[in-house]
Protein backbone atom coordinates (compact mmCIF):
# COMPACT_ATOMS: atom_id res chain seq x y z
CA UNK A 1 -66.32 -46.84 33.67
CA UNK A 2 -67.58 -45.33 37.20
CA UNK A 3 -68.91 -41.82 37.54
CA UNK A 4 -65.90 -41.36 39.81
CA UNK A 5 -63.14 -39.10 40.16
CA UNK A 6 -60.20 -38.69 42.27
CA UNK A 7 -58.03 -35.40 42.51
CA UNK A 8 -54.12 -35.98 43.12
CA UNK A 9 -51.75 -34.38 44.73
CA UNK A 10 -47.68 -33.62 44.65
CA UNK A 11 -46.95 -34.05 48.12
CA UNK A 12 -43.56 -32.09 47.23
CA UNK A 13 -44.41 -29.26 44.61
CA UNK A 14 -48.41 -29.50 45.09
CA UNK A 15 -49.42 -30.01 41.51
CA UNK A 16 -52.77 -31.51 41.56
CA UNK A 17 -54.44 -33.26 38.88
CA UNK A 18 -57.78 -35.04 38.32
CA UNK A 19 -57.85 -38.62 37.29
CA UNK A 20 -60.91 -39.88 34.87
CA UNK A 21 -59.51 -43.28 35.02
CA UNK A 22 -57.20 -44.75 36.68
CA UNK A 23 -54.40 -47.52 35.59
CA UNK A 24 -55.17 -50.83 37.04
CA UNK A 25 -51.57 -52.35 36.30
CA UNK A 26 -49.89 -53.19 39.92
CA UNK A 27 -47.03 -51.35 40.59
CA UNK A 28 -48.15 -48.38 38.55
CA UNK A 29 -49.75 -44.82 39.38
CA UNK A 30 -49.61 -41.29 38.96
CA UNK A 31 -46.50 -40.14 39.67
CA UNK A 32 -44.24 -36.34 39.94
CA UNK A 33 -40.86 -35.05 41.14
CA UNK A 34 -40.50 -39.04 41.27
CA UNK A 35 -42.95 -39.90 43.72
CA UNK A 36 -46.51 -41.09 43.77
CA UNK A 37 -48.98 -38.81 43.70
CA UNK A 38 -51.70 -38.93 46.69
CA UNK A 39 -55.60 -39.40 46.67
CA UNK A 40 -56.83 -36.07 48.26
CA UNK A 41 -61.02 -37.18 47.39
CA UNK A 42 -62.76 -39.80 46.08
């Protein structure tokens, strides 16, 4: 596991969380209010 971490956020409320590890399945992420959630650092 990488040393990385990428912060998230609800482009429509503006929740934000931090992802430790991310799901490598395709056609799955982070998701709220039924939309994926966006990379805002890395």
């Amino acid at each position: 596991m990488e040393n990385k971490s990428d912060i998230r956020v609800c482009k429509s409320c503006g929740a934000k969380v931090k992802v430790l590890e991310d799901c490598k399945c395709a056609g799955c992420g982070i998701q709220c209010c039924g939309k994926e959630m966006e990379t805002i650092n890395s």
